[in-house]
N, C-alpha and C. Protein backbone atom coordinates (compact mmCIF):
# COMPACT_ATOMS: atom_id res chain seq x y z
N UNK A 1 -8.15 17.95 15.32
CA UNK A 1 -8.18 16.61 14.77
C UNK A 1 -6.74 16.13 14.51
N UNK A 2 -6.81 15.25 14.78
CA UNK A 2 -5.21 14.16 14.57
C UNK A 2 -4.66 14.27 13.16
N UNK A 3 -3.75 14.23 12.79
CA UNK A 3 -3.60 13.77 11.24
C UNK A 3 -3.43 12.00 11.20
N UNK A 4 -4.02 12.27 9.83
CA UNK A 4 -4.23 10.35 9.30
C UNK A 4 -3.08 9.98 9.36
N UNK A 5 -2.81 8.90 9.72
CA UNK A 5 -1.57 8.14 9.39
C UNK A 5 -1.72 7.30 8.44
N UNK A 6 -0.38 7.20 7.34
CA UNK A 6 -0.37 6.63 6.58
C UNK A 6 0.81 5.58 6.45
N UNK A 7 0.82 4.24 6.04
CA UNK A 7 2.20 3.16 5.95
C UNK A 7 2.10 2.88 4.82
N UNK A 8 3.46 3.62 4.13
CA UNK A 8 3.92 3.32 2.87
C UNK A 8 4.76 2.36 2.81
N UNK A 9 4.69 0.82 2.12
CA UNK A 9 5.09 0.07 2.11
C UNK A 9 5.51 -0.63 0.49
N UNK A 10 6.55 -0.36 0.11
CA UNK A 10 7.70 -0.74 -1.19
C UNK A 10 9.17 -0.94 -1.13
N UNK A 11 9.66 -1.47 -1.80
CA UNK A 11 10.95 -2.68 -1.77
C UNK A 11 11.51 -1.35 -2.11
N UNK A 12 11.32 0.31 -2.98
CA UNK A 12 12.04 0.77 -3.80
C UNK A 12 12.18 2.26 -2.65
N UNK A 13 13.37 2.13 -2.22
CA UNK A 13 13.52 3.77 -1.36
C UNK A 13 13.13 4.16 -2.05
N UNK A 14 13.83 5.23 -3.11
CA UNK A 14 13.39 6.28 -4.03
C UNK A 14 12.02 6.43 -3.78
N UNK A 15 10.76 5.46 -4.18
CA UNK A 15 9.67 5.86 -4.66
C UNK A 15 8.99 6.00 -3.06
N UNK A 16 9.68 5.34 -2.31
CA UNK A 16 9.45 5.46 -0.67
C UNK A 16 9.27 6.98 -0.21
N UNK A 17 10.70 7.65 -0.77
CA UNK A 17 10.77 8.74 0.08
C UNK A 17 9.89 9.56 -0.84
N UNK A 18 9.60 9.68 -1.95
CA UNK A 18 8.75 10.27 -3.13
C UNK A 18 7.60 10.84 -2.59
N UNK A 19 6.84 9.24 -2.10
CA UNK A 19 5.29 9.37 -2.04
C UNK A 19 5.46 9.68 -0.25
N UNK A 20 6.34 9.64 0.33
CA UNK A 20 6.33 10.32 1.66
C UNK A 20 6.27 11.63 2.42
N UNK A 21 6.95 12.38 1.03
CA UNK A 21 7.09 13.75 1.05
C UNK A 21 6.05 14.48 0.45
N UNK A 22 5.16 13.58 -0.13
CA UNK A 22 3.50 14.29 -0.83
C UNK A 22 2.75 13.97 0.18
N UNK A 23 2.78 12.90 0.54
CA UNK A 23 1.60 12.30 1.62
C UNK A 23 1.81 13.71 2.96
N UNK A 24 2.84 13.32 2.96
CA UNK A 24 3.22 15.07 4.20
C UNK A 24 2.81 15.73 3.83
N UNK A 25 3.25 16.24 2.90
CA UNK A 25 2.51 17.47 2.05
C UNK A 25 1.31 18.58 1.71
N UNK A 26 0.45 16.47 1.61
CA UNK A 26 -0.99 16.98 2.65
C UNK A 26 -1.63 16.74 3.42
N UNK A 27 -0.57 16.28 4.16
CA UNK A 27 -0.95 16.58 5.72
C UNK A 27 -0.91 15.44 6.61
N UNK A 28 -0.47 14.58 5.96
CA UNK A 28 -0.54 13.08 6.71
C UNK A 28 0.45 12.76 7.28
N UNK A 29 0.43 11.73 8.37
CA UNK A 29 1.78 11.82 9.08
C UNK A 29 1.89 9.92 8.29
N UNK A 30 3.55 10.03 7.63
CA UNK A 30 3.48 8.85 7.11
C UNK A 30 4.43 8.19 7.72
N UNK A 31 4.61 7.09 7.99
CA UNK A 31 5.74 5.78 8.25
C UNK A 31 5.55 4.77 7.07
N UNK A 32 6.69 4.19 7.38
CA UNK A 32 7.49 3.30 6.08
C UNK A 32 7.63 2.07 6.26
N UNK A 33 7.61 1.10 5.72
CA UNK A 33 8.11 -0.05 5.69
C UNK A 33 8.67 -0.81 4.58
N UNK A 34 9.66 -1.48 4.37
CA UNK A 34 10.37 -1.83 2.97
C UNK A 34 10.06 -3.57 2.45
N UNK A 35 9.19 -3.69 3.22
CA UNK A 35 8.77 -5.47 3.14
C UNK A 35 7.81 -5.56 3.93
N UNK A 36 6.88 -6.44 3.42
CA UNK A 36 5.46 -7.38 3.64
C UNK A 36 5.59 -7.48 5.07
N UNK A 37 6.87 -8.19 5.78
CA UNK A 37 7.15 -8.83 7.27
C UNK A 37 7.42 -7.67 7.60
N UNK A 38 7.63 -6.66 7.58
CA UNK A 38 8.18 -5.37 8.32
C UNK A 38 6.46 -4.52 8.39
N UNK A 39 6.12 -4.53 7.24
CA UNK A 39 4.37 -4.30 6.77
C UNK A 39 3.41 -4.43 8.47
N UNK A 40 3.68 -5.78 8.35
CA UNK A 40 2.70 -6.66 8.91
C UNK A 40 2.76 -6.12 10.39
N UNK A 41 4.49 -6.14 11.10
CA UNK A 41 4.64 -5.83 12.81
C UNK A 41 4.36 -4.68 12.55
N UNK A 42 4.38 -3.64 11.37
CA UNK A 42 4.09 -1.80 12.12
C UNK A 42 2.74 -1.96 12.35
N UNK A 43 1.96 -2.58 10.67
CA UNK A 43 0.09 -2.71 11.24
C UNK A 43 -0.28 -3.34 12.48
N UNK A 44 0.49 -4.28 13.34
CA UNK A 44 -0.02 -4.57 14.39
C UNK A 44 0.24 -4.00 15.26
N UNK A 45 1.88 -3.75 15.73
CA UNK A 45 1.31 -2.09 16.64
C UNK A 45 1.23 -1.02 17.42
N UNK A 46 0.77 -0.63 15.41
CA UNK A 46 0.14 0.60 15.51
C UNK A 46 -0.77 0.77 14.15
N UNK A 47 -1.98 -0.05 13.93
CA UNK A 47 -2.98 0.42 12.89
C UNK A 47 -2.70 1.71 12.19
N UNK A 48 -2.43 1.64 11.15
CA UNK A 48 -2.06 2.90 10.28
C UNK A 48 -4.10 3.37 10.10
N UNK A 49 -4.03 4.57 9.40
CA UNK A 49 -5.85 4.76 8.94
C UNK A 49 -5.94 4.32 7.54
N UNK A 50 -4.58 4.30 7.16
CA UNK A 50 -4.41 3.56 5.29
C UNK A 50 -3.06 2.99 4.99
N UNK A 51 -3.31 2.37 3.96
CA UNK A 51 -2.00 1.63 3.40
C UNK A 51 -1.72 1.72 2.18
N UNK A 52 -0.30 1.93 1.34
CA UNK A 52 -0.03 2.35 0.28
C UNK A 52 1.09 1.15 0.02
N UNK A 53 0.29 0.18 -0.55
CA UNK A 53 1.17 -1.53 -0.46
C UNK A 53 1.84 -1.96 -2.00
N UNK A 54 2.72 -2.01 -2.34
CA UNK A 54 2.97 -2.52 -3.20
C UNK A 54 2.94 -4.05 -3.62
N UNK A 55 3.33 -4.40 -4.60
CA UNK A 55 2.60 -5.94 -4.86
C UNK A 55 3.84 -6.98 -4.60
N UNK A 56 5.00 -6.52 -5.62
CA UNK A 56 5.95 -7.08 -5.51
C UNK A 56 6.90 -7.08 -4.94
N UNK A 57 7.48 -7.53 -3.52
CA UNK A 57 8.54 -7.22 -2.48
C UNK A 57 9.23 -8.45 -1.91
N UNK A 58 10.26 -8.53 -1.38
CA UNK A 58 10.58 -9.90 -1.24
C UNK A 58 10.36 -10.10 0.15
N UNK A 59 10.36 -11.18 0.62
CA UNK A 59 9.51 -11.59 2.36
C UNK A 59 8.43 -11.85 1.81
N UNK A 60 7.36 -11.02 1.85
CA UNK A 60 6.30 -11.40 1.69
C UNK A 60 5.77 -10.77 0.86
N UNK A 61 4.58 -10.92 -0.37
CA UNK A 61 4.44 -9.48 -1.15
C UNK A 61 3.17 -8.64 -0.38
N UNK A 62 2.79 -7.80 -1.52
CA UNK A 62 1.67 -7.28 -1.49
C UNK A 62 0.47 -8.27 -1.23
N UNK A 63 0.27 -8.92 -2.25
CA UNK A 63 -1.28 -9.58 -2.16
C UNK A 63 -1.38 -10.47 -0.43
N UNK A 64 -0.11 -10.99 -0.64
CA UNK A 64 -0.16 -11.87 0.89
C UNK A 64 -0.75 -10.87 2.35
N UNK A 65 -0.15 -9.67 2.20
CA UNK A 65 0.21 -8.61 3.44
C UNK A 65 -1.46 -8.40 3.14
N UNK A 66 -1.85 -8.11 2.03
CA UNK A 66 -3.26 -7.67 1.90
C UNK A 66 -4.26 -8.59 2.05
N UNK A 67 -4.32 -10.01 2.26
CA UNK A 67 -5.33 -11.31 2.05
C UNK A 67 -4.98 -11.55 3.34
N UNK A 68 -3.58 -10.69 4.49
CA UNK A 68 -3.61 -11.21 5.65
C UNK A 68 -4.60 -10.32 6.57
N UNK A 69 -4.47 -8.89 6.19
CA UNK A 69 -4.94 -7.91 6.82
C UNK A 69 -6.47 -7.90 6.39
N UNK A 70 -6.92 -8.07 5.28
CA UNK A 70 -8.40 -8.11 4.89
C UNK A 70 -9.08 -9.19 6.05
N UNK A 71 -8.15 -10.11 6.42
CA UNK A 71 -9.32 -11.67 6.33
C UNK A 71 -8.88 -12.03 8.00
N UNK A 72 -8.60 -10.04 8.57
CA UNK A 72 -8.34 -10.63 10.19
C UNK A 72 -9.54 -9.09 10.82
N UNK A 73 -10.48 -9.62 11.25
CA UNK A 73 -11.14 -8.37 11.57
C UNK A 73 -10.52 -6.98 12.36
N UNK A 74 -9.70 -7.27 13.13
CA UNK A 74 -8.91 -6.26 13.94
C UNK A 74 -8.53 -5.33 12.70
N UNK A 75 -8.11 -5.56 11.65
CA UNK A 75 -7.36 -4.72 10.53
C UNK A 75 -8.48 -4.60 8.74
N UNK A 76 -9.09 -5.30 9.31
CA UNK A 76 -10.19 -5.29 7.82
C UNK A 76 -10.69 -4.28 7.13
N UNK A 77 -10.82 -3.39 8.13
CA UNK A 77 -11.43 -1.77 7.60
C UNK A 77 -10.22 -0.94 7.10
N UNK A 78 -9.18 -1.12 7.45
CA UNK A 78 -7.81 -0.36 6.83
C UNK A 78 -8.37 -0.22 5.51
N UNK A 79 -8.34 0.85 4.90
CA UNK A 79 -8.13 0.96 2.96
C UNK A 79 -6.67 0.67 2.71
N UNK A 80 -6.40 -0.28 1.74
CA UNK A 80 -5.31 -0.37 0.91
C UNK A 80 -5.25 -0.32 -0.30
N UNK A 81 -4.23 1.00 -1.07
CA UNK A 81 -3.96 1.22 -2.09
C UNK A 81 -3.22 0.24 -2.72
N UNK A 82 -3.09 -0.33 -3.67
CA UNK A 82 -2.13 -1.54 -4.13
C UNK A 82 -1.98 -0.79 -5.51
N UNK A 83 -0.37 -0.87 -4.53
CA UNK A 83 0.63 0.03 -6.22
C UNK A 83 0.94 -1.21 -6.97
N UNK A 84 0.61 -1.50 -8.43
CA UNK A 84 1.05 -2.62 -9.18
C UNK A 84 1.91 -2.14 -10.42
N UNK A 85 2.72 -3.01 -10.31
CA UNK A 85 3.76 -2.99 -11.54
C UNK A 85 3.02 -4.01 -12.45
N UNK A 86 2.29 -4.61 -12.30
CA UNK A 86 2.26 -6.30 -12.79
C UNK A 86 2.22 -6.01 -14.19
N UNK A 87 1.08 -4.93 -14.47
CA UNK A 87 0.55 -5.06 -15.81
C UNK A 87 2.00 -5.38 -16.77
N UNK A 88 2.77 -4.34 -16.65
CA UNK A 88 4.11 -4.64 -17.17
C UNK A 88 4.48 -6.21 -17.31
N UNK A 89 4.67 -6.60 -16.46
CA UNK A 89 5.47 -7.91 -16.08
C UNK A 89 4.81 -8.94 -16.27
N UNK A 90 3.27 -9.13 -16.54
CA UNK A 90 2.68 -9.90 -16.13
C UNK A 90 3.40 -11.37 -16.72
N UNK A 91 3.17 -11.10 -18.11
CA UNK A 91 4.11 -12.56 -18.99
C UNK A 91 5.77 -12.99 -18.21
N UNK A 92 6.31 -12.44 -17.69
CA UNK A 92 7.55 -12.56 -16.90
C UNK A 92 7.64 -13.22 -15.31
N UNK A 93 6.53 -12.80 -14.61
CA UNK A 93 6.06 -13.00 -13.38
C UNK A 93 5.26 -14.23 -13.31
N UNK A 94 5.10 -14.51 -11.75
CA UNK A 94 3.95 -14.93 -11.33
C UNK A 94 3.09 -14.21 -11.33
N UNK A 95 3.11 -13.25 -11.21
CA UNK A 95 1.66 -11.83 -10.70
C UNK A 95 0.88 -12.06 -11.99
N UNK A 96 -0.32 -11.76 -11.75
CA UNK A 96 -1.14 -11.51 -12.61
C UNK A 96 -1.97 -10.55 -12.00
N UNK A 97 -2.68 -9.48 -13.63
CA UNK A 97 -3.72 -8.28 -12.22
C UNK A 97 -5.14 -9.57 -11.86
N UNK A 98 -5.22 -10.08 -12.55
CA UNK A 98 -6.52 -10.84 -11.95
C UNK A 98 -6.29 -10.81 -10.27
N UNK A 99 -5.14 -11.61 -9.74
CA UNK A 99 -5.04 -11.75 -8.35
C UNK A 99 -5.41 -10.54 -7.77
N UNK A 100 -4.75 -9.64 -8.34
CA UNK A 100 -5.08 -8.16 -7.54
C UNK A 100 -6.42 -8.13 -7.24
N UNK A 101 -7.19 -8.28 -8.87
CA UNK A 101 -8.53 -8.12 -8.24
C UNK A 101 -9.34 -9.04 -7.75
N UNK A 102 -8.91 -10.07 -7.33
CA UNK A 102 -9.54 -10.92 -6.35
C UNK A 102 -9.32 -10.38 -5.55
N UNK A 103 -8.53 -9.72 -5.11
CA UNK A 103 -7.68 -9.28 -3.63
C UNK A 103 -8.96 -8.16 -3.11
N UNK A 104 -8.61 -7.66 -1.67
CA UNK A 104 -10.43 -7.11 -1.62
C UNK A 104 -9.14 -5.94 -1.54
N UNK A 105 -8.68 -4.98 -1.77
CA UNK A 105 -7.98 -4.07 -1.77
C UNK A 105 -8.79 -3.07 -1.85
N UNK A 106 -8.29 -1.75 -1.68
CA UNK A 106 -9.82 -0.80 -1.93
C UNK A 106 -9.68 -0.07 -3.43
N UNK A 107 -8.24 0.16 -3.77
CA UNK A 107 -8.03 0.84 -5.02
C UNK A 107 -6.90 0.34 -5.40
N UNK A 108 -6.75 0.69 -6.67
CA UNK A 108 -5.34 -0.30 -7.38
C UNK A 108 -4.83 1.16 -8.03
N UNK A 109 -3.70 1.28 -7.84
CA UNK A 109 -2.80 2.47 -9.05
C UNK A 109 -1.83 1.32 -9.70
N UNK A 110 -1.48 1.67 -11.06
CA UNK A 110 -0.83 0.95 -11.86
C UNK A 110 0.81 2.04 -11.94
N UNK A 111 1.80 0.67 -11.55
CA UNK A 111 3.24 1.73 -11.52
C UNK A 111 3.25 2.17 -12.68
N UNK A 112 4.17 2.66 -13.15
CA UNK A 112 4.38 4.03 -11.82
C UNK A 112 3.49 5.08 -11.68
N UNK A 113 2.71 4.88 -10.69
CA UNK A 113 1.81 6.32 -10.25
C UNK A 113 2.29 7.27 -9.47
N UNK A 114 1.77 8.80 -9.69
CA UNK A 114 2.51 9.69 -9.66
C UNK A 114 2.42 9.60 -8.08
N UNK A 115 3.21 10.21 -7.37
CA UNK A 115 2.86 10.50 -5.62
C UNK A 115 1.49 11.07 -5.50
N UNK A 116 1.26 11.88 -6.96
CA UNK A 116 0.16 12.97 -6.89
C UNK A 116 -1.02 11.62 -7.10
N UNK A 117 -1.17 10.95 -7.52
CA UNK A 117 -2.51 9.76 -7.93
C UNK A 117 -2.41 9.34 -6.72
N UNK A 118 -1.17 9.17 -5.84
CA UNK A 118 -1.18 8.07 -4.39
C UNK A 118 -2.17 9.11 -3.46
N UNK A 119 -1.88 10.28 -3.71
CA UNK A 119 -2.33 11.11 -2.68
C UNK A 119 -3.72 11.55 -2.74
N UNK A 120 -4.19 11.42 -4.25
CA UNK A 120 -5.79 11.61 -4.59
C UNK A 120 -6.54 10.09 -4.10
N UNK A 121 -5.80 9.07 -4.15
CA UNK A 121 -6.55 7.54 -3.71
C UNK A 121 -6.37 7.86 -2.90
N UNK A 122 -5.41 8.18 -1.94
CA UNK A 122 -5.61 8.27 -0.28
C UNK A 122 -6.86 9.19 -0.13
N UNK A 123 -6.91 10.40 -0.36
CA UNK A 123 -8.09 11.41 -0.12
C UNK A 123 -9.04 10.88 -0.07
N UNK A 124 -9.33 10.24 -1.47
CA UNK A 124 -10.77 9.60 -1.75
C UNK A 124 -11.25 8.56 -0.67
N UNK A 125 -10.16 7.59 -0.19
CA UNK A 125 -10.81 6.38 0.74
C UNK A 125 -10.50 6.98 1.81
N UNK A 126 -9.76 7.88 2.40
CA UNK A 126 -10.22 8.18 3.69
C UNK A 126 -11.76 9.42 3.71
N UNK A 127 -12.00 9.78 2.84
CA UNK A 127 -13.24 10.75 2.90
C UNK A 127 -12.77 12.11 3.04
């Protein structure tokens, strides 16, 4: 069997290379992207089997990359994890978690989640 591929997508190296080296770890082959518009050309192609999206990035954010990929059938079945900072920020920001959960996302981790929580949501939605 193949290993899953996974596209980790956040504005923050550090937490990039973090959750890249767990996702390997167990067993997934991961690629990166550092923005929404960079997001968008790897999912087209090459369909990742999941996505580990953050909310807030500049280009484009999270919710956009995720309301683009949900609401195009070619990419709809992807699971996306949506890493949120918001709760923090919310009074500071535009973000609010409401949007999130309008968003059809499949699971939400609240930053900072450990690589180890990224890697149990991945488990869980891929089966």
């Amino acid at each position: 069997m193949s290993k899953k591929r996974i596209l980790v997508v956040d504005d923050e190296p550090d937490l990039v290379t973090m959750v890249k080296k767990n996702l390997e770890r167990e067993g997934y082959k991961v690629e990166v992207a550092y923005n929404g518009v960079e997001a968008m050309e790897k999912v087209k192609a090459n369909p990742p089997d999941a996505i580990v999206l953050d909310v807030m990035m500049p280009e484009k954010d999270g919710y956009a990359v995720c309301a683009e990929l949900k609401n195009d059938d070619k990419y709809a079945d992807i699971p996306i994890v949506m890493l949120t900072a918001v709760a923090d920020h919310v009074s500071s920001t535009r973000y609010s978690h409401a949007d999130g959960m309008n968003m059809e996302a499949d699971d939400y981790l609240p930053k900072p989640a450990s690589p180890e929580q990224i890697a149990e949501s991945i488990k869980n939605l891929l089966g």
